[in-house]
N, C-alpha and C. Protein backbone atom coordinates (compact mmCIF):
# COMPACT_ATOMS: atom_id res chain seq x y z
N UNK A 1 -16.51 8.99 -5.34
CA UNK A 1 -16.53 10.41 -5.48
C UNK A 1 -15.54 10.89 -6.53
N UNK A 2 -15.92 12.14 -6.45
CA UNK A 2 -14.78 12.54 -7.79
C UNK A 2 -13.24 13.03 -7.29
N UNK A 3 -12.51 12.81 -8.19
CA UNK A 3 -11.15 12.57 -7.47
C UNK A 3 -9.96 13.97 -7.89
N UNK A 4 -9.48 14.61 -7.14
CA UNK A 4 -9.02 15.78 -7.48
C UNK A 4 -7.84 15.66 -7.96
N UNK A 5 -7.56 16.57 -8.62
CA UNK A 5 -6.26 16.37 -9.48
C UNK A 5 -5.12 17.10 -8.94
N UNK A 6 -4.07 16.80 -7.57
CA UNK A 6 -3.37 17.41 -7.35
C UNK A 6 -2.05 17.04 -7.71
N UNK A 7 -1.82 16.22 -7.87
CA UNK A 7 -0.67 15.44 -8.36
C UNK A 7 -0.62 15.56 -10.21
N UNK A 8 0.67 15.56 -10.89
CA UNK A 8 0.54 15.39 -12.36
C UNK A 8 1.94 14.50 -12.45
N UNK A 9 2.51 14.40 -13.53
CA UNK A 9 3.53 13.59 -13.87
C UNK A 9 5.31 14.27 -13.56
N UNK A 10 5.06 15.70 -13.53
CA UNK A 10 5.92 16.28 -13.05
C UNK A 10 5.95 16.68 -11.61
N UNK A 11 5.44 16.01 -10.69
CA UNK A 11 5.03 16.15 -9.65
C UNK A 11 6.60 15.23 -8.91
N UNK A 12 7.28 15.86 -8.04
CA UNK A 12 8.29 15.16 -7.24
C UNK A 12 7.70 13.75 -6.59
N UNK A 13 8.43 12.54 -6.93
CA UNK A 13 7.76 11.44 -5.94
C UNK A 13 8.42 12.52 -4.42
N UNK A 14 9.03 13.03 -3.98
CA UNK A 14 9.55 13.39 -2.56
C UNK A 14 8.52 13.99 -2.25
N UNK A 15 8.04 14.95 -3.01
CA UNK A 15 6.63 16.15 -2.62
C UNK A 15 5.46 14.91 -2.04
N UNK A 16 5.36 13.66 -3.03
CA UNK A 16 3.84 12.81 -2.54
C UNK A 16 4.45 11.89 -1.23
N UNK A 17 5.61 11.62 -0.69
CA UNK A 17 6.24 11.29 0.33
C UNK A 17 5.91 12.14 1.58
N UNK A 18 6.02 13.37 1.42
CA UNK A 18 6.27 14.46 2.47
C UNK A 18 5.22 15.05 2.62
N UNK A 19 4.04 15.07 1.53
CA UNK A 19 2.93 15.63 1.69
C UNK A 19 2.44 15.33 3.24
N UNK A 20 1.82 16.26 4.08
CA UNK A 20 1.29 16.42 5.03
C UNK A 20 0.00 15.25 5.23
N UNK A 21 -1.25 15.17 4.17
CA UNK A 21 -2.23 14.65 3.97
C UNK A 21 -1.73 12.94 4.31
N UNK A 22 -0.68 12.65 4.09
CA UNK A 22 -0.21 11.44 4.15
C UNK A 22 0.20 10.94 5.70
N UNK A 23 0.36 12.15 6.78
CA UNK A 23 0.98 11.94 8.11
C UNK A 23 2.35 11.31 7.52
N UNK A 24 2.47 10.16 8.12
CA UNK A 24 3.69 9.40 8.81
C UNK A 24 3.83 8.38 7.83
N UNK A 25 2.74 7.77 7.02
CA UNK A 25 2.76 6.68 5.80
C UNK A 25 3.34 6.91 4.69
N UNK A 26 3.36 8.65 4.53
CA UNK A 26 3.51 8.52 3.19
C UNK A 26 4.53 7.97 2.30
N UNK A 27 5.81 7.73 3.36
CA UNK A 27 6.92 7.09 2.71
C UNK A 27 6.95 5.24 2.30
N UNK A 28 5.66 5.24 2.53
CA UNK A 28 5.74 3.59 2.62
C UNK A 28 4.39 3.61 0.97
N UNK A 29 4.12 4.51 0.12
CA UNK A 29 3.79 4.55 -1.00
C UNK A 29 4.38 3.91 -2.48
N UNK A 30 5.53 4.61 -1.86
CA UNK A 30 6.85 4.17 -2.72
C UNK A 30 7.89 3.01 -1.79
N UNK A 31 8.37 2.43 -2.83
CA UNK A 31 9.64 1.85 -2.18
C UNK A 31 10.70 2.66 -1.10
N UNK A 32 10.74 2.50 0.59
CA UNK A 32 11.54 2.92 1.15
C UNK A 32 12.63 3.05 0.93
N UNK A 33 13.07 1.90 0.05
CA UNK A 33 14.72 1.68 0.12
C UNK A 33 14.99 2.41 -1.06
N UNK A 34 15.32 3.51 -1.17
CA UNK A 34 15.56 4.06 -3.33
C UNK A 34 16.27 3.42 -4.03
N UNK A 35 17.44 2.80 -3.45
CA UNK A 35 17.61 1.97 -4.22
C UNK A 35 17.08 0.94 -4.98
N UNK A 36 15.96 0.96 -4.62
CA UNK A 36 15.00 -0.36 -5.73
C UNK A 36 14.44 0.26 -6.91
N UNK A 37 14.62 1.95 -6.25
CA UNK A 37 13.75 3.14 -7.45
C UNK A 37 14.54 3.79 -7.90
N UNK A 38 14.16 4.34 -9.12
CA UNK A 38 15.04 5.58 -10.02
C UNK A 38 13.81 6.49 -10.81
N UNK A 39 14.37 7.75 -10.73
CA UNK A 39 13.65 9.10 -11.46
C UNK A 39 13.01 9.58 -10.32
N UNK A 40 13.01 10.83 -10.61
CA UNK A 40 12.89 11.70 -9.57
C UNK A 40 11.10 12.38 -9.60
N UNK A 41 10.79 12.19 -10.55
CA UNK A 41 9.16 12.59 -10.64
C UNK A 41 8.10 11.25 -10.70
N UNK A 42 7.19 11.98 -10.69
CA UNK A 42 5.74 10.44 -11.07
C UNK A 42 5.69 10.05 -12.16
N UNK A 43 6.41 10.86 -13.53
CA UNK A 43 6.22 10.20 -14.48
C UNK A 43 7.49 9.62 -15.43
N UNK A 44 8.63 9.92 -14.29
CA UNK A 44 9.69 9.41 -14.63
C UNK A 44 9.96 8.12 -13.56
N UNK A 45 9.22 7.58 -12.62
CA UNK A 45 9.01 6.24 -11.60
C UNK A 45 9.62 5.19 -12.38
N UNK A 46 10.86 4.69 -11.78
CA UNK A 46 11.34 3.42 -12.15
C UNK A 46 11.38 2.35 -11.39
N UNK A 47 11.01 1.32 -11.14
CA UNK A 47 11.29 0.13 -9.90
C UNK A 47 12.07 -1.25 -10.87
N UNK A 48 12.94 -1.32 -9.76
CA UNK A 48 13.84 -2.48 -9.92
C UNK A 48 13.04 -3.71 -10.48
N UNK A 49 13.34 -4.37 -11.88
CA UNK A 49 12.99 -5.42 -12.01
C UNK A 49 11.58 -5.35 -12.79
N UNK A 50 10.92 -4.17 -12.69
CA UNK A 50 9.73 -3.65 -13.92
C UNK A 50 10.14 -2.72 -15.08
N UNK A 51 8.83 -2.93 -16.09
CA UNK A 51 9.49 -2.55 -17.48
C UNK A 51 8.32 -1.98 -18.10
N UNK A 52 7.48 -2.14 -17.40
CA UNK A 52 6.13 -1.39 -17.72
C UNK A 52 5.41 -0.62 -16.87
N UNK A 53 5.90 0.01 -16.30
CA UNK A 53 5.06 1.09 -15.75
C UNK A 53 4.57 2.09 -16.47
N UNK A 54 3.03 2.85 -15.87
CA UNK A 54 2.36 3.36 -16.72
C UNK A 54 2.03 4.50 -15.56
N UNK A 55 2.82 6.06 -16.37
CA UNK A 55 3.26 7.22 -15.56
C UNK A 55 1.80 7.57 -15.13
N UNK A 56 0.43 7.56 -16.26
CA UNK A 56 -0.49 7.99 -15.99
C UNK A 56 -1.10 7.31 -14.95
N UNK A 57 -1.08 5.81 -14.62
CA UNK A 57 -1.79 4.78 -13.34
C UNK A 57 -1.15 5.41 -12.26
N UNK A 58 -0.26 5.72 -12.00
CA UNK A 58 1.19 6.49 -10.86
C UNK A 58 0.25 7.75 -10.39
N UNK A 59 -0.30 8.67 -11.15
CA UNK A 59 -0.93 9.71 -11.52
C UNK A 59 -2.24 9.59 -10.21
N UNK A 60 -2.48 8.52 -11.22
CA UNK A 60 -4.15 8.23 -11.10
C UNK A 60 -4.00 7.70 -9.36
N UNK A 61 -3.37 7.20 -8.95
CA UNK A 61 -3.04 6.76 -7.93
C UNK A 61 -3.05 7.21 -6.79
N UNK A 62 -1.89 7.99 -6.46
CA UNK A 62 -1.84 9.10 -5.86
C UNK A 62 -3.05 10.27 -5.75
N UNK A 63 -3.65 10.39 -6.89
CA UNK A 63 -4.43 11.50 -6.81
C UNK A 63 -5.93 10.96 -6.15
N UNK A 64 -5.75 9.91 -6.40
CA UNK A 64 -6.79 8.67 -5.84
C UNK A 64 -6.91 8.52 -3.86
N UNK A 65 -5.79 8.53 -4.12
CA UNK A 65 -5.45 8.93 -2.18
C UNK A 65 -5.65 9.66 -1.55
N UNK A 66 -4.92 10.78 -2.50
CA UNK A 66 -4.92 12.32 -1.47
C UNK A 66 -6.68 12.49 -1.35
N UNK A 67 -6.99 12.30 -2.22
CA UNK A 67 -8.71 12.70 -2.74
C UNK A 67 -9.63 11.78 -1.41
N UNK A 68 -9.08 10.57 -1.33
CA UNK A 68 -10.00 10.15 0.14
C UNK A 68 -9.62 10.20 1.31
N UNK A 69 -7.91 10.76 1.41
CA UNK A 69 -8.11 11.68 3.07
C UNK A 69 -8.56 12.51 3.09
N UNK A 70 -8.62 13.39 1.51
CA UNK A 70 -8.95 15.15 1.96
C UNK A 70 -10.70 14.89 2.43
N UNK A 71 -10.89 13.65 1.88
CA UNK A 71 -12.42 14.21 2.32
C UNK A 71 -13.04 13.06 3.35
N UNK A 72 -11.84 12.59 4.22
CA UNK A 72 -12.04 11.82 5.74
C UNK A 72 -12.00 10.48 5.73
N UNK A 73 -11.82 10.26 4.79
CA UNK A 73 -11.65 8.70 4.54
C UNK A 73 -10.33 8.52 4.72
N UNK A 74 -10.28 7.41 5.61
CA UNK A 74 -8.87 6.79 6.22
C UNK A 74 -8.00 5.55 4.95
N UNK A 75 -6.88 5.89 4.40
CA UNK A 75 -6.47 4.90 3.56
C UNK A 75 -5.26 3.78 3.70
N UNK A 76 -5.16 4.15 5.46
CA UNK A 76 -3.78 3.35 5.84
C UNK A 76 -4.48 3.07 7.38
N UNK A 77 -3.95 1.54 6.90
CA UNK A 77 -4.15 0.56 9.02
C UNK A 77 -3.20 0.74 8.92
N UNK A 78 -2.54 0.53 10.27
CA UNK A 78 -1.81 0.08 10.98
C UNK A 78 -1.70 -1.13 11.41
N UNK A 79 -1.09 -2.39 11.23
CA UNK A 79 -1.17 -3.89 11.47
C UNK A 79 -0.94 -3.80 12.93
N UNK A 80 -0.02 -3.38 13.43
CA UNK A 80 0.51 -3.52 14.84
C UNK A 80 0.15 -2.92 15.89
N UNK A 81 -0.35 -2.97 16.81
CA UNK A 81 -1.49 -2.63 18.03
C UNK A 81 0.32 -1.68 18.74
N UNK A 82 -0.41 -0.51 19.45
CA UNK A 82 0.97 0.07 20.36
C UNK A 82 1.36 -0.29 21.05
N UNK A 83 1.24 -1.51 21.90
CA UNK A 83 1.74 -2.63 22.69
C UNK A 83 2.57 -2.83 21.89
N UNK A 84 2.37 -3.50 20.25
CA UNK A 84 3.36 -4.35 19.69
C UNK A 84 4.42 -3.23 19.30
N UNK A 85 4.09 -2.38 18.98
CA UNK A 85 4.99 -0.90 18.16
C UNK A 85 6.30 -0.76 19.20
N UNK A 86 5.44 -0.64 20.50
CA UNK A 86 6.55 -0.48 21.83
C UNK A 86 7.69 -1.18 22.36
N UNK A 87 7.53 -2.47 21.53
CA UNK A 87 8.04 -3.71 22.23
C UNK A 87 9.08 -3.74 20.67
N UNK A 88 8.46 -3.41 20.17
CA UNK A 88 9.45 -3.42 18.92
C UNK A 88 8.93 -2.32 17.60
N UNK A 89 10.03 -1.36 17.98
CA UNK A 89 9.58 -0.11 16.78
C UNK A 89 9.59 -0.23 15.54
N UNK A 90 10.50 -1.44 14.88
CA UNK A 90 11.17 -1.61 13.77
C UNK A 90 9.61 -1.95 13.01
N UNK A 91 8.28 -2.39 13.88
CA UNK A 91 7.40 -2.62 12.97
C UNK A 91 6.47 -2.14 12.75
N UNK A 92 7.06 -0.50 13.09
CA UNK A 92 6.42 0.95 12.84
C UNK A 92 5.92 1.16 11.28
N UNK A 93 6.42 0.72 10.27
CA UNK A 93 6.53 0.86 8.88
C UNK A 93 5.72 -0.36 8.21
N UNK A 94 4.64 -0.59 8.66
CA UNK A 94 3.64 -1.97 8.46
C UNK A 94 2.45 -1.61 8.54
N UNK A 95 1.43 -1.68 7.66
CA UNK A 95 0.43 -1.52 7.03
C UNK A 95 -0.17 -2.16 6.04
N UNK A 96 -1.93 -2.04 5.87
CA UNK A 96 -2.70 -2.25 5.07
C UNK A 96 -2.91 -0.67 4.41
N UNK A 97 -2.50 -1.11 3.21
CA UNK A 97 -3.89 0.67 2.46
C UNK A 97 -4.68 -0.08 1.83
N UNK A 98 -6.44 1.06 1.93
CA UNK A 98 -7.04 0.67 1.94
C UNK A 98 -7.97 1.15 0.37
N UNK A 99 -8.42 0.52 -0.20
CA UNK A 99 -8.98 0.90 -1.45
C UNK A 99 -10.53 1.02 -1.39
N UNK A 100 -11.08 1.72 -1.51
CA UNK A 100 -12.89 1.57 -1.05
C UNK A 100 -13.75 1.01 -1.91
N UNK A 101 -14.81 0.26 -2.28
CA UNK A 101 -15.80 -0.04 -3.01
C UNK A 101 -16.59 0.52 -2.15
N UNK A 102 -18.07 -0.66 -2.65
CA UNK A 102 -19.06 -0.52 -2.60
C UNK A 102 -19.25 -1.04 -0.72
N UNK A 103 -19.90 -0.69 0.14
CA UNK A 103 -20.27 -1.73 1.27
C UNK A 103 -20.97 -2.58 0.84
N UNK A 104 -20.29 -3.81 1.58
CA UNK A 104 -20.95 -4.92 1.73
C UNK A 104 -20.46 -5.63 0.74
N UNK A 105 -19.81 -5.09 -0.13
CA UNK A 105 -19.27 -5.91 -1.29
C UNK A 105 -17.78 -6.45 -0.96
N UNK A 106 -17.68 -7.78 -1.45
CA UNK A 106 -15.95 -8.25 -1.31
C UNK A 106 -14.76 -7.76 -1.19
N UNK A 107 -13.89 -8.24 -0.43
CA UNK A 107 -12.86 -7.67 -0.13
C UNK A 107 -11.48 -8.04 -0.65
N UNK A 108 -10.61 -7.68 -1.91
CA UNK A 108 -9.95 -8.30 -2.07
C UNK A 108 -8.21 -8.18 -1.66
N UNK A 109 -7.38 -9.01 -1.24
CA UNK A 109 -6.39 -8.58 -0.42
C UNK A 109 -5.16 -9.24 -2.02
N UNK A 110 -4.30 -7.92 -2.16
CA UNK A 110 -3.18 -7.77 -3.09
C UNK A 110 -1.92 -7.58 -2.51
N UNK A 111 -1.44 -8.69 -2.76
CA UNK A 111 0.69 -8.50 -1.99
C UNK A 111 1.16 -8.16 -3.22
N UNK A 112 1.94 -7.22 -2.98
CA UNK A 112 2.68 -6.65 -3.67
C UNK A 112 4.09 -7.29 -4.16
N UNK A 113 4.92 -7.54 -5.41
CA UNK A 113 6.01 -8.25 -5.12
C UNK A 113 7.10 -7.91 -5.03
N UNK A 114 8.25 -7.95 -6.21
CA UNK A 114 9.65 -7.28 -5.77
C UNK A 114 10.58 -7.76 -5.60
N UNK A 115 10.13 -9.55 -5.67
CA UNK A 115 11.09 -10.01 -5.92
C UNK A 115 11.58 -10.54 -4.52
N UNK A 116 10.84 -10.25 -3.52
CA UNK A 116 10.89 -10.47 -2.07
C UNK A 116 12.44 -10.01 -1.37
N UNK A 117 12.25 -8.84 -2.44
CA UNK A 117 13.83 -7.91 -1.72
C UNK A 117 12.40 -6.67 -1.27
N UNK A 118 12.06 -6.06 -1.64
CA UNK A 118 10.92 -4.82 -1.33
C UNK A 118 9.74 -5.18 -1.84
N UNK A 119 9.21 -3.81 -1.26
CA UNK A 119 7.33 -3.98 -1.56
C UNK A 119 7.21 -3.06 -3.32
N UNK A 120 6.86 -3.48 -3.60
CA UNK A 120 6.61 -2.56 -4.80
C UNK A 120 5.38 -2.33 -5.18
N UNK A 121 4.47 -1.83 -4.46
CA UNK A 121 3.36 -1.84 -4.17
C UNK A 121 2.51 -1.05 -5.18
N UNK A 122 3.15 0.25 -5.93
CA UNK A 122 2.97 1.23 -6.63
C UNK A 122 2.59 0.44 -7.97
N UNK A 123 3.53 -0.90 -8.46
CA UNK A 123 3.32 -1.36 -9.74
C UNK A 123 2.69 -2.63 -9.60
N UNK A 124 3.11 -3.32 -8.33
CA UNK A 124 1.85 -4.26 -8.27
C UNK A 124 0.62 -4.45 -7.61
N UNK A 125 0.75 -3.91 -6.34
CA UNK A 125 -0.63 -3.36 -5.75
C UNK A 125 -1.54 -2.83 -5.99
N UNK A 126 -1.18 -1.05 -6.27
CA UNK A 126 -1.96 -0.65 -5.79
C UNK A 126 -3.10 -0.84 -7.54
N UNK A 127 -2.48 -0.67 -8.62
CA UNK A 127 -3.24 -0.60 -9.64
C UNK A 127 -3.86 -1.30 -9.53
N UNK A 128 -3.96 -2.45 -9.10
CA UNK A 128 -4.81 -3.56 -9.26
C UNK A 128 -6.07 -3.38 -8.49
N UNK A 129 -5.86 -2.96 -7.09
CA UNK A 129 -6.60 -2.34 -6.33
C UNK A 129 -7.39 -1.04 -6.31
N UNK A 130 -7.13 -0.79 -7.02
CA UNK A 130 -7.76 0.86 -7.28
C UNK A 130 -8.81 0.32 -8.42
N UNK A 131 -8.04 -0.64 -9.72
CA UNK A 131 -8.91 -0.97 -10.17
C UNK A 131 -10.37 -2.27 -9.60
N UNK A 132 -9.87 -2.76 -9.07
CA UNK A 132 -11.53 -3.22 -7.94
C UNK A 132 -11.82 -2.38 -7.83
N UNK A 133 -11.57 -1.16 -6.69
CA UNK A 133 -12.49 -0.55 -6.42
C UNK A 133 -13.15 0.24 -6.98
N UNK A 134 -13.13 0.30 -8.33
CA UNK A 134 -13.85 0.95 -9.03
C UNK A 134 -14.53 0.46 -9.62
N UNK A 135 -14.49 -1.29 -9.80
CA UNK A 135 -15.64 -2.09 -10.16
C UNK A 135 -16.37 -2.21 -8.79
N UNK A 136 -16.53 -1.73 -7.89
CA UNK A 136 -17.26 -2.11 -6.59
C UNK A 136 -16.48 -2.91 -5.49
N UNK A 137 -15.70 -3.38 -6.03
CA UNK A 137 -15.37 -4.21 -4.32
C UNK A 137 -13.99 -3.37 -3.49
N UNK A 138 -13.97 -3.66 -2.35
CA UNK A 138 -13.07 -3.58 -1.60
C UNK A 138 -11.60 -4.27 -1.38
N UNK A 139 -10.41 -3.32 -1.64
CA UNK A 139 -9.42 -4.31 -1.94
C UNK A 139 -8.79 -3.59 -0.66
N UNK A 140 -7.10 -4.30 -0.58
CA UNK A 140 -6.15 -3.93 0.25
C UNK A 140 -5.15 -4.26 -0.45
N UNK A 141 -4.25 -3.33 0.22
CA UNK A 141 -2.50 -3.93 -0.35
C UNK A 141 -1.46 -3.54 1.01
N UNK A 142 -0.78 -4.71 0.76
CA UNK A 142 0.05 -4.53 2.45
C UNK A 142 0.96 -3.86 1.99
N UNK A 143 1.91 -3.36 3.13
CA UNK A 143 2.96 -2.13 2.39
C UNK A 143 4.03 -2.32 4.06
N UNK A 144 5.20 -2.17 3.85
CA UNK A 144 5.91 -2.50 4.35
C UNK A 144 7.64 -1.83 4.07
N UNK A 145 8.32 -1.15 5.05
CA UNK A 145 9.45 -0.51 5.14
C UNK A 145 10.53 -2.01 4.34
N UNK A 146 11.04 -2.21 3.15
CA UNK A 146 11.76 -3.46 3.03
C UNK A 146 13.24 -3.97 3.73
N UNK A 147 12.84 -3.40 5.05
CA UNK A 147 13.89 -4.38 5.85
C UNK A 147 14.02 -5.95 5.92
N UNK A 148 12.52 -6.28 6.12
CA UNK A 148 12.33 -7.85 5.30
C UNK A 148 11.86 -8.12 4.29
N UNK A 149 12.09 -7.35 3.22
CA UNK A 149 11.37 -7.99 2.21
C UNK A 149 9.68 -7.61 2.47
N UNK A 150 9.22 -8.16 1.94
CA UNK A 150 7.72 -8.13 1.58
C UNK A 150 6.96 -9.62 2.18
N UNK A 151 8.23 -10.44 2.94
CA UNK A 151 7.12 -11.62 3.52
C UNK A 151 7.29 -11.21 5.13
N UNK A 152 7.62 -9.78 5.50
CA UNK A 152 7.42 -9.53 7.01
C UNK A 152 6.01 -9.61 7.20
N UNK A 153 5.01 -9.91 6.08
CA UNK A 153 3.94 -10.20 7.64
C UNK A 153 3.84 -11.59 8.04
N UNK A 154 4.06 -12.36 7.36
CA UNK A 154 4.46 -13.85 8.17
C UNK A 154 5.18 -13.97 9.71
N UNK A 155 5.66 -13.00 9.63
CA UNK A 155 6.67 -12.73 11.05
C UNK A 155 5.21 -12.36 12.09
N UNK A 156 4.28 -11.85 11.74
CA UNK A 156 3.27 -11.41 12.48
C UNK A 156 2.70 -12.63 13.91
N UNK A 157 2.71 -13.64 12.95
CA UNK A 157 2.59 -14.83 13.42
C UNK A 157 3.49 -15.91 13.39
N UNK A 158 4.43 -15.87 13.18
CA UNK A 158 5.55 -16.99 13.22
C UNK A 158 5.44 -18.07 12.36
N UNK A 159 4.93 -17.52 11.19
CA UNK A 159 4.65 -17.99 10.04
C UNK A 159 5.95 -19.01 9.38
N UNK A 160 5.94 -20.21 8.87
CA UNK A 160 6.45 -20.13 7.59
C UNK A 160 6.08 -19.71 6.08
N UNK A 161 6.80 -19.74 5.36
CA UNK A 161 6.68 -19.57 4.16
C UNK A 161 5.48 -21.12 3.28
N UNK A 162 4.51 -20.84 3.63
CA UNK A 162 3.71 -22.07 2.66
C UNK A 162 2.43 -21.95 3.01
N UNK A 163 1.58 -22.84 2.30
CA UNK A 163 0.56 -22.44 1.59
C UNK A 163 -0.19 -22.24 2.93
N UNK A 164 -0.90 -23.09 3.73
CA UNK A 164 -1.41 -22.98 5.01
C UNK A 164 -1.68 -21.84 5.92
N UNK A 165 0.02 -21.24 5.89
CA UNK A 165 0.46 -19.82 6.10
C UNK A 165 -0.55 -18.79 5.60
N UNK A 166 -0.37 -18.99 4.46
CA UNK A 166 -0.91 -18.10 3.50
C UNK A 166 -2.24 -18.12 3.74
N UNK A 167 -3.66 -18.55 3.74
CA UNK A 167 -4.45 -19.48 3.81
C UNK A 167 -4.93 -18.53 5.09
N UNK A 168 -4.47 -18.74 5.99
CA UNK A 168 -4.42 -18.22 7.55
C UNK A 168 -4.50 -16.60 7.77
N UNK A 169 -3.22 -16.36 6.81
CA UNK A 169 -3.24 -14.82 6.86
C UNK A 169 -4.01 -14.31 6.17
N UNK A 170 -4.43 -14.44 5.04
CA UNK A 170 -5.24 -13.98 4.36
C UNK A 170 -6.88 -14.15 5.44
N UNK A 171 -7.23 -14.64 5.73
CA UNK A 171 -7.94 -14.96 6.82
C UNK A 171 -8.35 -14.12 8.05
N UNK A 172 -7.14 -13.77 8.49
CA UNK A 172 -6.57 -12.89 9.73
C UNK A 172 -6.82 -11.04 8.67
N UNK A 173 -6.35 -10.87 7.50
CA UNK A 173 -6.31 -9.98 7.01
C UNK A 173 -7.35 -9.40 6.53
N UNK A 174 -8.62 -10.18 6.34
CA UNK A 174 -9.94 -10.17 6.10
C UNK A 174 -10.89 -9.55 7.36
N UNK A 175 -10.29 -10.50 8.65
CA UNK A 175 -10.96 -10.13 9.43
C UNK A 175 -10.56 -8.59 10.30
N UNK A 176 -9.60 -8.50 9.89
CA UNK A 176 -9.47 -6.96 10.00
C UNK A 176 -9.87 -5.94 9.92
N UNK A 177 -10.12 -6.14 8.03
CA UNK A 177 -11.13 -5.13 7.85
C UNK A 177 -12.17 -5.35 8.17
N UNK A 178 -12.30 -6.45 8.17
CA UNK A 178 -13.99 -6.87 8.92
C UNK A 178 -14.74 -5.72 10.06
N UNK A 179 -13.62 -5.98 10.74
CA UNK A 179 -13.52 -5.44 11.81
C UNK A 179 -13.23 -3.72 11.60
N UNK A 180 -12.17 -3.52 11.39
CA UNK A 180 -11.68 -1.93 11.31
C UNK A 180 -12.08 -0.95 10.25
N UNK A 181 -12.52 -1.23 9.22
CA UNK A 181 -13.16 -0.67 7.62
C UNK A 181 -14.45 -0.38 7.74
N UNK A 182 -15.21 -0.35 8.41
CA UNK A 182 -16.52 -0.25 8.01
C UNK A 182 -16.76 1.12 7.81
């Protein structure tokens, strides 16, 4: 669908944080921790450790979001069932967002990096993902408060760090949407 333009480059990252349309996620768009970030607007976005960001993809992004809640489309799971939330709140800030294609078409799942201090999801995620879905397929990008880093979903399952792991989750992360996306 066509995508509304509410967001521009002088747009506060705090305003696309706090926006209403976002509920309770919206702070998990951007890097939680600011310290990983600098500049105070969308088209002044700095993240720790990148050197190319592109103010207009930031833009495009955001405006990309707001545009499929306003019109009912859901763009954030929740990984953790309220059993698990209850038992431990800290993994309140854990999520899939969700990028739409075509149905029935592939699903592709994007970790974000950062250096495995935070999620930096904005410069490695989500562009990548936005761009699938605009060739047709279905992507995801996990997003995560960086208290652990960006390998807290391994913790999901008592994961180590290696390939198998990986392999598994990606697996588990598929069948999710399998399940919850349609």
């Amino acid at each position: 669908g066509k995508v509304k333009i509410s967001y521009t480059k002088d747009t506060l990252i705090s305003d696309v944080i706090s926006d209403p349309v976002f509920d309770d996620y919206g702070k998990l768009i951007f890097p939680v921790n600011s310290g990983y970030m600098s500049g105070n607007t969308l088209g002044t976005l700095g993240l720790t450790w990148y050197n190319n960001i592109v103010p207009d993809k930031t833009v495009e992004i955001v405006n990309y979001m707001k545009s499929q809640v306003e019109s009912g489309k859901a763009i954030f799971y929740n990984i953790y069932s309220k059993s698990e939330l209850k038992i431990d709140p800290s993994k309140k800030n854990t999520g899939l967002f969700y990028f739409r294609g075509k149905s029935g078409k592939k699903i592709a799942v994007v970790n974000a990096g950062g250096g495995f201090a935070y999620v930096g999801a904005m410069q490695d995620s989500f562009p990548h993902a936005l761009e699938l879905s605009k060739k047709g397929y279905n992507a995801s990008a996990f997003a995560k408060s960086e208290d652990k880093g960006n390998l807290a979903f391994l913790e999901k399952e008592r994961y180590t760090h290696d390939y198998p792991a990986l392999c598994e989750y990606t697996y588990n992360g598929l069948c999710f949407f399998w399940n919850k996306a349609k």
